[in-house]
PDB file of N, CA and C in Angstrom:
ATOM      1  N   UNK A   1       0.842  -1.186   0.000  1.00  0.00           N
ATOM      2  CA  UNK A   1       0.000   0.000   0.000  1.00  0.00           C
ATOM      3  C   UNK A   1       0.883   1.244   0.000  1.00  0.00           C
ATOM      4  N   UNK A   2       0.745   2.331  -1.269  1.00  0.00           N
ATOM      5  CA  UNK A   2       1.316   3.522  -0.787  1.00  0.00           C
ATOM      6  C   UNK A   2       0.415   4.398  -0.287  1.00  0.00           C
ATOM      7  N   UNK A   3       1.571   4.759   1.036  1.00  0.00           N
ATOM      8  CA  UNK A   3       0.363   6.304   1.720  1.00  0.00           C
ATOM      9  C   UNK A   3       0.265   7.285   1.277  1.00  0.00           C
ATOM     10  N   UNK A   4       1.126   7.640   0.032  1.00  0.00           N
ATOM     11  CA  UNK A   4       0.388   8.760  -0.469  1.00  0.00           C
ATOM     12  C   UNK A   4      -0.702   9.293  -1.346  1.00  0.00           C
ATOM     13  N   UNK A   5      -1.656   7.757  -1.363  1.00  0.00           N
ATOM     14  CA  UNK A   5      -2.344   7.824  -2.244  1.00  0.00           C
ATOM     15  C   UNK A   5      -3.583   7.440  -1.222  1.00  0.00           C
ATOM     16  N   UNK A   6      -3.499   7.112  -0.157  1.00  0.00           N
ATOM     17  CA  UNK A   6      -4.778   7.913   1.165  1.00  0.00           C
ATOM     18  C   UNK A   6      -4.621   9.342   1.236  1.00  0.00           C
ATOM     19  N   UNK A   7      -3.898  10.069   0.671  1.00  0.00           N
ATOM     20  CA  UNK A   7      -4.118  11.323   1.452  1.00  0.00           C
ATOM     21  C   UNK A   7      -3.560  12.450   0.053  1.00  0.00           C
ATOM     22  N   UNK A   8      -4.721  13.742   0.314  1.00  0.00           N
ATOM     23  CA  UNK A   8      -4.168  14.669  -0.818  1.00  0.00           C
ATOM     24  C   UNK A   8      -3.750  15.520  -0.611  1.00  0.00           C
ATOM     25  N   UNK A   9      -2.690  15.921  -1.388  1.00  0.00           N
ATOM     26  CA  UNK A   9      -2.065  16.674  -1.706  1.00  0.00           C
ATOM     27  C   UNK A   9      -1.906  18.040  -2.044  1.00  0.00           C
ATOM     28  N   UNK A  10      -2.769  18.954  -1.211  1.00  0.00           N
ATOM     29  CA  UNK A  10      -3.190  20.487  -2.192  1.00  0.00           C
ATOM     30  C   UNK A  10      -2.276  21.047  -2.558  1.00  0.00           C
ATOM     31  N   UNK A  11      -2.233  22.389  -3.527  1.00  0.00           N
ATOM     32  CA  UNK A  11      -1.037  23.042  -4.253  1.00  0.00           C
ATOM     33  C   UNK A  11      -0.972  24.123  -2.656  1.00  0.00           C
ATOM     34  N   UNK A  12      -1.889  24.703  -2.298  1.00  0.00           N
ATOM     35  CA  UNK A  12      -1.229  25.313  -0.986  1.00  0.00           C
ATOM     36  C   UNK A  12      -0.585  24.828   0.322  1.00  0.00           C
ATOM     37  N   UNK A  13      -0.208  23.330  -0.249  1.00  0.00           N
ATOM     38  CA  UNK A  13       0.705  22.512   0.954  1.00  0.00           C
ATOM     39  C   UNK A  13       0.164  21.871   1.720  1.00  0.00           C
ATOM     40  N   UNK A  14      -1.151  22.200   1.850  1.00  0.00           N
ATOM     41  CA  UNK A  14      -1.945  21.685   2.778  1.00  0.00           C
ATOM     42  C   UNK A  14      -2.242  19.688   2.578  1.00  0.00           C
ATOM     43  N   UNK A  15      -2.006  19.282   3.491  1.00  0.00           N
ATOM     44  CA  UNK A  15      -2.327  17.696   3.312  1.00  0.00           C
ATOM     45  C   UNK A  15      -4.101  17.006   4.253  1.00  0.00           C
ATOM     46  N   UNK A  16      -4.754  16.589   3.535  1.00  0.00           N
ATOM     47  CA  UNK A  16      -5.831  16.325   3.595  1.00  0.00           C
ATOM     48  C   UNK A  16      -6.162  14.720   3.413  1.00  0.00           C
ATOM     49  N   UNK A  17      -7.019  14.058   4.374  1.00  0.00           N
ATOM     50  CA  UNK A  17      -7.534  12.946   4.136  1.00  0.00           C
ATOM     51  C   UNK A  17      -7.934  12.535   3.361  1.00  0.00           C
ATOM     52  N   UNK A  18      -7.793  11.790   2.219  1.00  0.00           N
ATOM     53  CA  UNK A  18      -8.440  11.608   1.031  1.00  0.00           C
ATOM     54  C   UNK A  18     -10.077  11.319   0.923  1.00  0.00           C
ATOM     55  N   UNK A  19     -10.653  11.931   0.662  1.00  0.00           N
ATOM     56  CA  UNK A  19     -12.107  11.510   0.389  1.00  0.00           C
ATOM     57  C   UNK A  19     -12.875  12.005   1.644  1.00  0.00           C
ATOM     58  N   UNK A  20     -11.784  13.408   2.345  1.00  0.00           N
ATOM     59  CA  UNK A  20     -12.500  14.190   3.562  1.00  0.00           C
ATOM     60  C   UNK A  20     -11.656  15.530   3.018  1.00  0.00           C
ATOM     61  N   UNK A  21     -12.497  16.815   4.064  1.00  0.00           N
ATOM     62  CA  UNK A  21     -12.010  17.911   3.973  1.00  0.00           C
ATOM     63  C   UNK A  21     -10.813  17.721   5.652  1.00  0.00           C
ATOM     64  N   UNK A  22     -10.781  16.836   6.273  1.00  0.00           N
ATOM     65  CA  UNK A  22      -9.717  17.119   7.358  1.00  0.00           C
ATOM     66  C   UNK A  22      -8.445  16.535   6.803  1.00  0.00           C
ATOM     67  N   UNK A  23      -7.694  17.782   7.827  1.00  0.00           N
ATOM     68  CA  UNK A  23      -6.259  18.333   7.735  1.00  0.00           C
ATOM     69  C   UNK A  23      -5.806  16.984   8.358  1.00  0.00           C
ATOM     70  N   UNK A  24      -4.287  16.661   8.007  1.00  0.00           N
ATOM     71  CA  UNK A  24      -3.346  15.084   8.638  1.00  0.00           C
ATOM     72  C   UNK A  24      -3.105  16.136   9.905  1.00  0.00           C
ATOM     73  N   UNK A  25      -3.209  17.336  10.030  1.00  0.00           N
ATOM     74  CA  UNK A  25      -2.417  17.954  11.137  1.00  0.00           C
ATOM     75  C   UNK A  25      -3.850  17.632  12.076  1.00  0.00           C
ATOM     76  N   UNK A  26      -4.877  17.783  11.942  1.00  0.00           N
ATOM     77  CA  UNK A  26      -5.924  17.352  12.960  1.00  0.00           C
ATOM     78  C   UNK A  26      -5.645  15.806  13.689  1.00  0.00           C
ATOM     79  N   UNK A  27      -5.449  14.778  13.369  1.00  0.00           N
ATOM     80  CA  UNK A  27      -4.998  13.490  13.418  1.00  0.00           C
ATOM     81  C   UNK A  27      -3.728  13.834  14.148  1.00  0.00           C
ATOM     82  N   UNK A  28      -2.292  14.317  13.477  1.00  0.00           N
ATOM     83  CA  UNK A  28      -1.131  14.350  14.075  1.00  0.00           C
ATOM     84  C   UNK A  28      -1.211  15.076  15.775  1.00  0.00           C
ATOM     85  N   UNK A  29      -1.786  16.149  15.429  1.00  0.00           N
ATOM     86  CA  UNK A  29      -2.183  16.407  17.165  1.00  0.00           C
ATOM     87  C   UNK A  29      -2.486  16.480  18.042  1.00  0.00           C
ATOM     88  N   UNK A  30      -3.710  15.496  17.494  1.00  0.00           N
ATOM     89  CA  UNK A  30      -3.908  14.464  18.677  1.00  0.00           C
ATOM     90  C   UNK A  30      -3.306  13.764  19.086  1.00  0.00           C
ATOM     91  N   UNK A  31      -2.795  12.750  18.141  1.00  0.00           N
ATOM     92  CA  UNK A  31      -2.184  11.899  18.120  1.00  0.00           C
ATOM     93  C   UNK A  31      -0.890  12.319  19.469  1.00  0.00           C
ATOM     94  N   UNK A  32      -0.065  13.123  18.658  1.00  0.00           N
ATOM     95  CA  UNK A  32       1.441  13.681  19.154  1.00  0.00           C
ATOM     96  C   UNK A  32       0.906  13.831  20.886  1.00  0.00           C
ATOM     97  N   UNK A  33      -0.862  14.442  21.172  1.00  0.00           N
ATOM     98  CA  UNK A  33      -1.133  14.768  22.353  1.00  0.00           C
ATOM     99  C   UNK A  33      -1.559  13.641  23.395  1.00  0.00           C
ATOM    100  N   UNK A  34      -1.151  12.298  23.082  1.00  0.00           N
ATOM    101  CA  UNK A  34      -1.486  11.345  23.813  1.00  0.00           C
ATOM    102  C   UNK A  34      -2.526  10.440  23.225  1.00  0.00           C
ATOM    103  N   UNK A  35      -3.263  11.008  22.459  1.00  0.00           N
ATOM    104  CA  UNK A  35      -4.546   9.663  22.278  1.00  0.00           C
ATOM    105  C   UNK A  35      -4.507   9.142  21.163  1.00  0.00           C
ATOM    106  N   UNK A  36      -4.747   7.906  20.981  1.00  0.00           N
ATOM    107  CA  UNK A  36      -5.088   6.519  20.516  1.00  0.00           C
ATOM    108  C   UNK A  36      -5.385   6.745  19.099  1.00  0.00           C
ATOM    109  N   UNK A  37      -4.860   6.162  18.271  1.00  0.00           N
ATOM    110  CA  UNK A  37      -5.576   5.753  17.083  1.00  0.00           C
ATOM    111  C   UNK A  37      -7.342   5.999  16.935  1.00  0.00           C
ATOM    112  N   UNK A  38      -7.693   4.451  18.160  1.00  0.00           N
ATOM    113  CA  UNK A  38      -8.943   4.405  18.057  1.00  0.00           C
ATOM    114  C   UNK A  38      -9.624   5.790  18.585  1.00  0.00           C
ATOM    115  N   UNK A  39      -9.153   6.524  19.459  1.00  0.00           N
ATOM    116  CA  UNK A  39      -9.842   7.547  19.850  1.00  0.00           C
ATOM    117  C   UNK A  39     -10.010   8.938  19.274  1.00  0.00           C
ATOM    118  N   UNK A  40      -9.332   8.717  18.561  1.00  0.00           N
ATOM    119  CA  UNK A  40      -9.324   9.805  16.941  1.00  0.00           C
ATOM    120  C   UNK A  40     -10.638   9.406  16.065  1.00  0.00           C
ATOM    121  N   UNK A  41     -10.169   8.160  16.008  1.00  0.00           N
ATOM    122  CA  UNK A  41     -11.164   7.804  14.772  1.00  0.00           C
ATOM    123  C   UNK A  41     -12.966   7.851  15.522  1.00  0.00           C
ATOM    124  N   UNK A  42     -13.348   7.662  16.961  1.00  0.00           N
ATOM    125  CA  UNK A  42     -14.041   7.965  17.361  1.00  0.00           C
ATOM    126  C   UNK A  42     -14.306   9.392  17.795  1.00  0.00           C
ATOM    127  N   UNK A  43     -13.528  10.227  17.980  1.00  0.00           N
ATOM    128  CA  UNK A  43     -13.827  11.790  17.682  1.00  0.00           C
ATOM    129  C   UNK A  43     -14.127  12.224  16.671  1.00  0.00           C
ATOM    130  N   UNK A  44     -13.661  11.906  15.366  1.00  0.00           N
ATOM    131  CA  UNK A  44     -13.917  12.290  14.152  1.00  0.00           C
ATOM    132  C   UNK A  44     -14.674  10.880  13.455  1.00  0.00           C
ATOM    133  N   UNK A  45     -15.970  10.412  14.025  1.00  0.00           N
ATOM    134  CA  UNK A  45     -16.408   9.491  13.792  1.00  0.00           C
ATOM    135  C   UNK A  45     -17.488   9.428  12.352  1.00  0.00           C
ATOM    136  N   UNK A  46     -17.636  10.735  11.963  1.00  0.00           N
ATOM    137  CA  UNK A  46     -18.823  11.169  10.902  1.00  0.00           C
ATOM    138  C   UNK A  46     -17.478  11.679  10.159  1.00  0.00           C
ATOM    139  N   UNK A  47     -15.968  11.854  10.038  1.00  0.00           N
ATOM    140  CA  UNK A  47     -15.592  11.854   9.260  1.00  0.00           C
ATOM    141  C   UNK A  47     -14.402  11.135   8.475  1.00  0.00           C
ATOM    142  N   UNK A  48     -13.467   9.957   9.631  1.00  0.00           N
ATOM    143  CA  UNK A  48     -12.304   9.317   9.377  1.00  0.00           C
ATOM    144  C   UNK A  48     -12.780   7.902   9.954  1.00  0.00           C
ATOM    145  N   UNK A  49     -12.278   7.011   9.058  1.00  0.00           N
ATOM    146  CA  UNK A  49     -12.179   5.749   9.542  1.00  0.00           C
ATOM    147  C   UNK A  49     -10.949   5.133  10.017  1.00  0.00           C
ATOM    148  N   UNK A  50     -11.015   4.323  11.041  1.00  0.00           N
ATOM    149  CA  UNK A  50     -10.068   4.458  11.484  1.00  0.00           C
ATOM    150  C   UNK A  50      -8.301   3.339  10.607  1.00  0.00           C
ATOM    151  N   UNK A  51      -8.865   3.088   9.757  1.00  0.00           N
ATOM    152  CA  UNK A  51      -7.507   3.110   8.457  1.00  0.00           C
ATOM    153  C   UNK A  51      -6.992   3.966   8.537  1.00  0.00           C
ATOM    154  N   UNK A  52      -8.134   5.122   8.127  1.00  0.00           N
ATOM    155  CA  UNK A  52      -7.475   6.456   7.693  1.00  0.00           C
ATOM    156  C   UNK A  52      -6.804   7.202   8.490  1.00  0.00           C
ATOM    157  N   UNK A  53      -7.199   7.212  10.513  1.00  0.00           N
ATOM    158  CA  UNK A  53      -6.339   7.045  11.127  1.00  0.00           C
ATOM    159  C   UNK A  53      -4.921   6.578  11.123  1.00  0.00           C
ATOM    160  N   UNK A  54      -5.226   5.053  10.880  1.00  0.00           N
ATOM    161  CA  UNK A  54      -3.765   4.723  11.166  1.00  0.00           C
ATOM    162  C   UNK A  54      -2.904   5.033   9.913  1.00  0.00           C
ATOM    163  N   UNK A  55      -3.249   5.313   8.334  1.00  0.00           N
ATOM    164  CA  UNK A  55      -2.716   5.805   7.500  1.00  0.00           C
ATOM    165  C   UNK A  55      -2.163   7.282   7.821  1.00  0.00           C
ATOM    166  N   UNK A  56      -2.733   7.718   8.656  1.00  0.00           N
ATOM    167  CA  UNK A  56      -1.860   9.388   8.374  1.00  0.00           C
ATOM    168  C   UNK A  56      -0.615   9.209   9.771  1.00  0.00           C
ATOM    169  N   UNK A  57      -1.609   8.660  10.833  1.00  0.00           N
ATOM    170  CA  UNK A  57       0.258   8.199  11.697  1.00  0.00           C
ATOM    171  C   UNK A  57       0.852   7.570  10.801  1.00  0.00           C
ATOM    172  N   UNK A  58       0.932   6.353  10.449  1.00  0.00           N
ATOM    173  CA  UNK A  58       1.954   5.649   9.362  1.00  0.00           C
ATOM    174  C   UNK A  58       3.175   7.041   8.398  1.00  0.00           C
ATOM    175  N   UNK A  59       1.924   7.168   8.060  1.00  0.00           N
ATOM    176  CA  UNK A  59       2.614   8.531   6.929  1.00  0.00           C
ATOM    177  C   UNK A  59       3.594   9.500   7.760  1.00  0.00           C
ATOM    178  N   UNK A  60       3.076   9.800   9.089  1.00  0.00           N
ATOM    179  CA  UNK A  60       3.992  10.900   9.660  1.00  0.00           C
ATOM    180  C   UNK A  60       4.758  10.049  10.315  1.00  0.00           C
ATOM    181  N   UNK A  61       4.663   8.430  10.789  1.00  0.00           N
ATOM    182  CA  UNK A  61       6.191   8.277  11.184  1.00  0.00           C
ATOM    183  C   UNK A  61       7.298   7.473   9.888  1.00  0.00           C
ATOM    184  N   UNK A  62       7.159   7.792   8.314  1.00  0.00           N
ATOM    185  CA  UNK A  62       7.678   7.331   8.137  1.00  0.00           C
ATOM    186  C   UNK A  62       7.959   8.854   7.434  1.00  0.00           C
ATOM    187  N   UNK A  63       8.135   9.611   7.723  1.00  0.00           N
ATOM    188  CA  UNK A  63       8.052  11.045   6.990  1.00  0.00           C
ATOM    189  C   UNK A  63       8.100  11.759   8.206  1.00  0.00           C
ATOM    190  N   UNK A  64       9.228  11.795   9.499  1.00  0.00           N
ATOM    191  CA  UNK A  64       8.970  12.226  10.606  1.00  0.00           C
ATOM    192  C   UNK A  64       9.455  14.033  10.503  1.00  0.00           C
ATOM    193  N   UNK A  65      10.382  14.094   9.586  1.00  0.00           N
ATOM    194  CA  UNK A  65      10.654  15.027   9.889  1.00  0.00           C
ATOM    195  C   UNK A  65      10.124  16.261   8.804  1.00  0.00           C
ATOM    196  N   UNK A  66       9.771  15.945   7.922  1.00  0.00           N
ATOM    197  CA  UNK A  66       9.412  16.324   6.889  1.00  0.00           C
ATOM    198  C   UNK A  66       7.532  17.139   7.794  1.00  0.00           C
ATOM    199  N   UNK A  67       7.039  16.088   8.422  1.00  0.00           N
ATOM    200  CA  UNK A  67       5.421  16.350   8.917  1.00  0.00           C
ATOM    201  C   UNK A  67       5.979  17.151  10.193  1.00  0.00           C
ATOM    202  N   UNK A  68       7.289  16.655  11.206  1.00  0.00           N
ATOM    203  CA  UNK A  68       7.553  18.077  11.973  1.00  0.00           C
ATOM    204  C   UNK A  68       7.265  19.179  11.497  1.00  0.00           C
ATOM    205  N   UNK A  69       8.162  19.324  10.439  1.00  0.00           N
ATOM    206  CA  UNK A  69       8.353  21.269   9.974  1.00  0.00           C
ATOM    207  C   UNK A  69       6.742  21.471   9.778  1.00  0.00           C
ATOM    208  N   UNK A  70       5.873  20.604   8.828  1.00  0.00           N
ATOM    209  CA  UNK A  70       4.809  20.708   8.294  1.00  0.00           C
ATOM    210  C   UNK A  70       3.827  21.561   9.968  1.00  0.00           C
ATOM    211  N   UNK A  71       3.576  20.598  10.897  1.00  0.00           N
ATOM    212  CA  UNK A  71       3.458  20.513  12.138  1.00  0.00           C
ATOM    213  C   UNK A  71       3.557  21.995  12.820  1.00  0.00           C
ATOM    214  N   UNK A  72       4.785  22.787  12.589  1.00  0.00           N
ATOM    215  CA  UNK A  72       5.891  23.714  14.027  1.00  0.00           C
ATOM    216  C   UNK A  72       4.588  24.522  12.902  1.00  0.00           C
ATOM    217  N   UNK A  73       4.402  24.346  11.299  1.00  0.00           N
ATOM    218  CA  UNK A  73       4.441  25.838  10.179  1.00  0.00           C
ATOM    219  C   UNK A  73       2.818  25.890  10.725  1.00  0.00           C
ATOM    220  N   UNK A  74       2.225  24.808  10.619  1.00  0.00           N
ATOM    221  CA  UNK A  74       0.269  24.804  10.821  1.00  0.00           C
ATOM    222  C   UNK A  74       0.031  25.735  12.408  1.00  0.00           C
ATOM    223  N   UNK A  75       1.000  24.878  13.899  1.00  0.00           N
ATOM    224  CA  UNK A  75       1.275  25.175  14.908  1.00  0.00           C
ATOM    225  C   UNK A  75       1.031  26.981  14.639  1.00  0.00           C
ATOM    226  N   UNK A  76       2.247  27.780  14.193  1.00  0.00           N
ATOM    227  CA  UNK A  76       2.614  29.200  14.048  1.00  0.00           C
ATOM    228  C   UNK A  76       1.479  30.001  13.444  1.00  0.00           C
ATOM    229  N   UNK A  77       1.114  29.488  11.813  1.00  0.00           N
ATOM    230  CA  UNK A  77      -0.267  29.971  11.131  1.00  0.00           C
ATOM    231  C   UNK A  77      -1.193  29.220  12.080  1.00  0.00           C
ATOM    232  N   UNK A  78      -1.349  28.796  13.025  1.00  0.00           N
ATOM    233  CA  UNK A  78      -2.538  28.869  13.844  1.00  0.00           C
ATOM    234  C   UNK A  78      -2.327  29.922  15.023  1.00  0.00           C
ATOM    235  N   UNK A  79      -1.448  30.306  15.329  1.00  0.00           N
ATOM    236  CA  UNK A  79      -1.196  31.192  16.801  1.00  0.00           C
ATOM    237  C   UNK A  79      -1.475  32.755  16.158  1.00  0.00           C
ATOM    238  N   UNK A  80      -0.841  32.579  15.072  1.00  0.00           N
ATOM    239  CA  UNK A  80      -1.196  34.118  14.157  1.00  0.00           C
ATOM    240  C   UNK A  80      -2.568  34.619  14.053  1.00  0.00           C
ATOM    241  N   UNK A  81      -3.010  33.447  13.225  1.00  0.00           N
ATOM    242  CA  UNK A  81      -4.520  33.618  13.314  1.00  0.00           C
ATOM    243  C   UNK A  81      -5.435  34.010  14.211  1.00  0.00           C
ATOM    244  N   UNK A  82      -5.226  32.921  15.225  1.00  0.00           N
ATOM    245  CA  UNK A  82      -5.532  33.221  16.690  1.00  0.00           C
ATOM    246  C   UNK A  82      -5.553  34.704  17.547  1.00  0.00           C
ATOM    247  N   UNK A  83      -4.145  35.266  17.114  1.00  0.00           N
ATOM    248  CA  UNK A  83      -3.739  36.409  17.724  1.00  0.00           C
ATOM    249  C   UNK A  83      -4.751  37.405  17.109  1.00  0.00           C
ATOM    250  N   UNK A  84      -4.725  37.176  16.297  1.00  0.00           N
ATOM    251  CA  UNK A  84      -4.982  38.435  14.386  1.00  0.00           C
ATOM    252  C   UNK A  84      -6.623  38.584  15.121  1.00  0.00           C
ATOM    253  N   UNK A  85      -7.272  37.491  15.124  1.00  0.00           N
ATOM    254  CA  UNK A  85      -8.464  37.259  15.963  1.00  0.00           C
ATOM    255  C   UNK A  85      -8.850  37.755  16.747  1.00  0.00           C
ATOM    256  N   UNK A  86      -8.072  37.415  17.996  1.00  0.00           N
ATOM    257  CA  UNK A  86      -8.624  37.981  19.038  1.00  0.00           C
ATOM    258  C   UNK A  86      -7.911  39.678  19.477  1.00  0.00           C
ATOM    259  N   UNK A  87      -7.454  40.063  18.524  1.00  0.00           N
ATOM    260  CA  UNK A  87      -7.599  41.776  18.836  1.00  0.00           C
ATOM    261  C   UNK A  87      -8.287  42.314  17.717  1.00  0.00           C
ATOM    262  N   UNK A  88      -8.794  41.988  16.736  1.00  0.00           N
ATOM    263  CA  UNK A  88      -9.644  42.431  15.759  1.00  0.00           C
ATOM    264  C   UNK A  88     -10.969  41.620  15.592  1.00  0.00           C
ATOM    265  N   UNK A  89     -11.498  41.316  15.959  1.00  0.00           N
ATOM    266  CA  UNK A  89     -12.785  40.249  16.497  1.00  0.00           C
ATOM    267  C   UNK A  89     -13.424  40.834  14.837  1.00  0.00           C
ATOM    268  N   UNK A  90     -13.690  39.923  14.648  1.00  0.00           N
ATOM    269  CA  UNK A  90     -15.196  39.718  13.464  1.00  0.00           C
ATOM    270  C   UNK A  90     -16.104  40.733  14.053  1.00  0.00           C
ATOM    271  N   UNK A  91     -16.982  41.232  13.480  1.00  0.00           N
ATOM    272  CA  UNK A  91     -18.269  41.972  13.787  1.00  0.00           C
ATOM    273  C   UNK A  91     -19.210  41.309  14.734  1.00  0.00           C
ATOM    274  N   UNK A  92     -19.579  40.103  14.315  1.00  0.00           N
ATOM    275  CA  UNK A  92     -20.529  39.087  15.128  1.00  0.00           C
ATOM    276  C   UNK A  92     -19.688  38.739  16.533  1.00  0.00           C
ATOM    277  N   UNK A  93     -18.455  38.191  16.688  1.00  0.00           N
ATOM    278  CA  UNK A  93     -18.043  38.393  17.673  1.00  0.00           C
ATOM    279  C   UNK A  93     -18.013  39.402  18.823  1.00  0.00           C
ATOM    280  N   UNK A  94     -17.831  40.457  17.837  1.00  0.00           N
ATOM    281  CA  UNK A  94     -17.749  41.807  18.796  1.00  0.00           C
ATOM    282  C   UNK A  94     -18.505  42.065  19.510  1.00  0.00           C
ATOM    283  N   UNK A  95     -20.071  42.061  19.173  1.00  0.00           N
ATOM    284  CA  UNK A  95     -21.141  41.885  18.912  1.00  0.00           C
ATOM    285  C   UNK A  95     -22.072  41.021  20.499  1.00  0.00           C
ATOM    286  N   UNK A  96     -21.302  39.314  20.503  1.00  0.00           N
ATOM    287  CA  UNK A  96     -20.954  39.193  21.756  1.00  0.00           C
ATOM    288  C   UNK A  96     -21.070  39.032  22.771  1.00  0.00           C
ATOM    289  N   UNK A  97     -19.233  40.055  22.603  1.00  0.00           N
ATOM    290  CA  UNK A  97     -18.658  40.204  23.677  1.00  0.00           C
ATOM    291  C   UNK A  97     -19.387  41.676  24.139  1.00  0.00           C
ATOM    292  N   UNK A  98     -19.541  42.151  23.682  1.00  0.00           N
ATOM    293  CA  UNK A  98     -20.545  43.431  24.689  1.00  0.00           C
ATOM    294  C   UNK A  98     -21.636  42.668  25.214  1.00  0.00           C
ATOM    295  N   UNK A  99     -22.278  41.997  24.407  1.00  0.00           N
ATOM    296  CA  UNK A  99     -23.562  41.400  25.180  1.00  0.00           C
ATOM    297  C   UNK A  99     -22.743  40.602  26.268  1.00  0.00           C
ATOM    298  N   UNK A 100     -21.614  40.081  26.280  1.00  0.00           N
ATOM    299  CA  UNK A 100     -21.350  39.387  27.670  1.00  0.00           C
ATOM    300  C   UNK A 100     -20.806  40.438  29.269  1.00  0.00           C
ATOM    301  N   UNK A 101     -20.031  41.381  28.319  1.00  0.00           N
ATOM    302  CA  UNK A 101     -19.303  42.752  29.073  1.00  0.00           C
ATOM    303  C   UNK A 101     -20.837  42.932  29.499  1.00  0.00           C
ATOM    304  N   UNK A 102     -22.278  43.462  29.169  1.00  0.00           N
ATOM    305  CA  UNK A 102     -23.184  43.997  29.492  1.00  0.00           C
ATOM    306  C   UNK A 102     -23.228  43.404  30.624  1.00  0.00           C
ATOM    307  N   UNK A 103     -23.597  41.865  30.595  1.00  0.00           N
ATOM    308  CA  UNK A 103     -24.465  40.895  31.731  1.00  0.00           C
ATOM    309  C   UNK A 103     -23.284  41.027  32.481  1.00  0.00           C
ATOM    310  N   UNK A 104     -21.674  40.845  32.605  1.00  0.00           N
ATOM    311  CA  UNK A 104     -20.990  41.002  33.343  1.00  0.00           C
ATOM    312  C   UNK A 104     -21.207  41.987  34.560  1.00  0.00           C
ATOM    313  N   UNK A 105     -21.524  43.067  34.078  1.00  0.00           N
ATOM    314  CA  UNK A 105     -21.145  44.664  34.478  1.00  0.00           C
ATOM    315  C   UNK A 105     -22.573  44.765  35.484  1.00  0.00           C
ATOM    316  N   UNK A 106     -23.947  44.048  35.108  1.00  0.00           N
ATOM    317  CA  UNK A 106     -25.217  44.203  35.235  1.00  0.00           C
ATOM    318  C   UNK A 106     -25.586  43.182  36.291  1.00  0.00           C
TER     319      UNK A 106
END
């Protein structure tokens, strides 16, 4: 079996479950965070089977360092985002957080 033919390939780098819209980095960090094969594949139960589980660990430990960098880059463009977020809130967010500041204050 090759693993790169469970999983696609986008031109923006991004690596995806084949025949799902989830990221291998959803899987890897769990994974990396302690839990189970099976307990992946039961969190994401309406969308990975658990092959497809054990296909994307497979893939990242035989490609360890290559899915690191991949990993530290998703890690960083997620903290950015995050940041970018939470001092410029969406409208609906903003939105809210006054309604919570209100009941706070009230």
């Amino acid at each position: 079996m090759e693993l790169e033919s469970k999983l696609d390939f986008l031109d923006c780098g991004a690596i995806r479950i084949k025949g799902t819209r989830v990221g291998i980095e959803i899987i890897l960090d769990d994974y990396l965070n302690g839990h189970s094969p099976e307990e992946i594949a039961v969190r994401y139960r309406h969308s990975l089977t658990l092959p497809q589980v054990y296909a994307a660990i497979t893939y990242y430990h035989y490609n360890r360092d290559k899915m690191d960098a991949y990993l530290d880059e998703w890690r960083k463009e997620f903290e950015n985002s995050w940041q970018k977020q939470r001092h410029n809130p969406p409208p609906a967010i903003k939105h809210l957080l006054s309604i919570k500041a209100r009941r706070s204050a009230g």
